[in-house]
Protein backbone atom coordinates (compact mmCIF):
# COMPACT_ATOMS: atom_id res chain seq x y z
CA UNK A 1 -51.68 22.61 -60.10
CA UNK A 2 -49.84 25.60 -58.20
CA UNK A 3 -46.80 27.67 -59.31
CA UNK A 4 -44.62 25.29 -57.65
CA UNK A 5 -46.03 21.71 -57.49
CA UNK A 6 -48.13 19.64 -59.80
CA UNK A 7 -50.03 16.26 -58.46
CA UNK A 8 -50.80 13.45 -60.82
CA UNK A 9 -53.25 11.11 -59.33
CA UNK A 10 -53.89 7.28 -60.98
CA UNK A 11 -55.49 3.76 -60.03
CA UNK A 12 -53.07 1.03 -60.43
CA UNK A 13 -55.52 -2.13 -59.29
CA UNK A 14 -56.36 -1.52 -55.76
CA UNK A 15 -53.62 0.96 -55.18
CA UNK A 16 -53.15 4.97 -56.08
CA UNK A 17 -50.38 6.45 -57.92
CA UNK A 18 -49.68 10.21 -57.16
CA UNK A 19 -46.75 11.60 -59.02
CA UNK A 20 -45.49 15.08 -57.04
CA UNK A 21 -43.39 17.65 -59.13
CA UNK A 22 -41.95 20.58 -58.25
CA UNK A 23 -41.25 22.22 -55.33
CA UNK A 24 -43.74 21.19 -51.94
CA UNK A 25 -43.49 23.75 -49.30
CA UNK A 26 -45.57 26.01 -47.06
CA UNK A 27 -47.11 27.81 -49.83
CA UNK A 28 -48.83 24.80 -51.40
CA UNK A 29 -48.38 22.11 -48.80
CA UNK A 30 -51.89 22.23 -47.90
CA UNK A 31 -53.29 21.95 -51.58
CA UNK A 32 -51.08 18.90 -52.26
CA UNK A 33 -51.97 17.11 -48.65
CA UNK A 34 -55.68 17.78 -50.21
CA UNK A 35 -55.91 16.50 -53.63
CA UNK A 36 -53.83 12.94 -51.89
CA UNK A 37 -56.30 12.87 -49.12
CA UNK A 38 -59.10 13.33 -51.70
CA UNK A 39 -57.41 10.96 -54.28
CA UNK A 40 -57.63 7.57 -51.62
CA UNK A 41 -60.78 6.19 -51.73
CA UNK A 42 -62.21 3.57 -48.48
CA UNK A 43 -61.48 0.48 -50.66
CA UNK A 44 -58.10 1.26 -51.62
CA UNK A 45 -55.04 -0.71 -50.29
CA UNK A 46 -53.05 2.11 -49.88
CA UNK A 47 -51.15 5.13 -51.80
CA UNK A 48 -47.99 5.23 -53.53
CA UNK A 49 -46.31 8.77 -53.60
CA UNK A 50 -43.58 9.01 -56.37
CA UNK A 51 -41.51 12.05 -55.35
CA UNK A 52 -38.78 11.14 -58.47
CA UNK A 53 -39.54 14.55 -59.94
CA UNK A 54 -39.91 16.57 -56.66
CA UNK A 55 -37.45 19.33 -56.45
CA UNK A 56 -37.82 20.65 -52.95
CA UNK A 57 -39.66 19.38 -49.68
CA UNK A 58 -39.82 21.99 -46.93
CA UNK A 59 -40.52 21.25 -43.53
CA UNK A 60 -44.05 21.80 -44.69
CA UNK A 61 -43.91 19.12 -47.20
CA UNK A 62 -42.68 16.56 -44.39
CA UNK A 63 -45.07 17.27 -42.01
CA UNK A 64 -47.53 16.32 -44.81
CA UNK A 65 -46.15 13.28 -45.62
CA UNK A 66 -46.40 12.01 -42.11
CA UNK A 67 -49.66 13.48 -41.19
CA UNK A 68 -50.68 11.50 -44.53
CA UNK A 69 -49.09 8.24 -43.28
CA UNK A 70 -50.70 8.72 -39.96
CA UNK A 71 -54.28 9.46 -41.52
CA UNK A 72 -53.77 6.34 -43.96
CA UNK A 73 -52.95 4.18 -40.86
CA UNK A 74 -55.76 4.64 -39.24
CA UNK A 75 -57.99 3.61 -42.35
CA UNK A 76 -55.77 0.52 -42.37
CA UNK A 77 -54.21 2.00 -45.54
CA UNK A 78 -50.55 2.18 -46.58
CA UNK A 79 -48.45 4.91 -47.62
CA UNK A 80 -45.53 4.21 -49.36
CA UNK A 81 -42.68 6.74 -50.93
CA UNK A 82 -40.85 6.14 -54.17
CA UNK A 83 -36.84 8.24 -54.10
CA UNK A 84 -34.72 7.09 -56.48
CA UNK A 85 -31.25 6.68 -54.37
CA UNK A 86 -29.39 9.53 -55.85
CA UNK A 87 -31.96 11.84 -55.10
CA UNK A 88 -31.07 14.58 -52.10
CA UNK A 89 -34.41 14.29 -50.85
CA UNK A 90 -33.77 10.57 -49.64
CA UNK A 91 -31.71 11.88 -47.52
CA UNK A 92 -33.71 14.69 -45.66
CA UNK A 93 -36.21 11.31 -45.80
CA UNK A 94 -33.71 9.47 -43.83
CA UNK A 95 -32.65 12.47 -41.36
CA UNK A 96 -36.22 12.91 -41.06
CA UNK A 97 -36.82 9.19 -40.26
CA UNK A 98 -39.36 9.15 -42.56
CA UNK A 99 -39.44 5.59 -42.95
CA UNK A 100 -40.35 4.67 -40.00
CA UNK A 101 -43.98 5.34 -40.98
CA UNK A 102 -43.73 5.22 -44.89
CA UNK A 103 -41.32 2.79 -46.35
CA UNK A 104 -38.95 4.43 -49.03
CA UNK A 105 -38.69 2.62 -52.50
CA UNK A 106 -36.19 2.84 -55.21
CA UNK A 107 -38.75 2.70 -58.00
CA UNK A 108 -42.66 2.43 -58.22
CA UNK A 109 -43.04 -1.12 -59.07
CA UNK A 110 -40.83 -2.27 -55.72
CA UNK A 111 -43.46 0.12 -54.26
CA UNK A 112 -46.74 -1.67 -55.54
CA UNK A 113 -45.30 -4.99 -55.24
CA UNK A 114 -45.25 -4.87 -51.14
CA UNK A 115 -48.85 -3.17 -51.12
């Protein structure tokens, strides 16, 4: 845990479950993209990130996220994101085009279900 963000990692079957908190941004970026790179073992089928209680994603914080998605790909893992739709950081997802290499999910089990 930093000052600003707090990862939760957990095995649901053959997928992991890492709740972010906080605030993600250049001052802890690189301690969150470790502990999710560390958290996906070979056999898993992918990760699910649950950003529901994130705060804040910096530029920082993207660029994680889709150096994540790209380092999951090529282990023939998935990444997938979990935004509830209110939240204001589905949008900077959507700006972002996030998406396009890790599918956004309303809740966690949507997220699961499709891994």
């Amino acid at each position: 845990m930093t000052g600003l963000a707090d990862v939760a990692v957990e095995r649901r079957g053959k997928a992991v479950v890492a709740r972010l908190s906080g605030e993600i941004d250049m001052t802890n970026a690189s301690y969150v993209g470790g502990e999710l790179v560390r958290s996906v073992p070979n056999e898993a089928s992918g990760l699910v990130v649950d950003l529901t209680e994130t705060r804040y994603l910096d530029s920082a914080g993207i660029e994680l996220l889709f150096e994540l998605a790209r380092r999951l790909r090529r282990r023939r893992q998935e990444l997938r994101l979990v935004l509830p739709p209110s939240s204001p950081l589905r949008r900077v997802l959507l700006l972002t085009e996030m998406h396009s290499v890790a599918p956004l999910d309303d809740e966690l089990d949507s997220a699961l279900a499709h891994l």
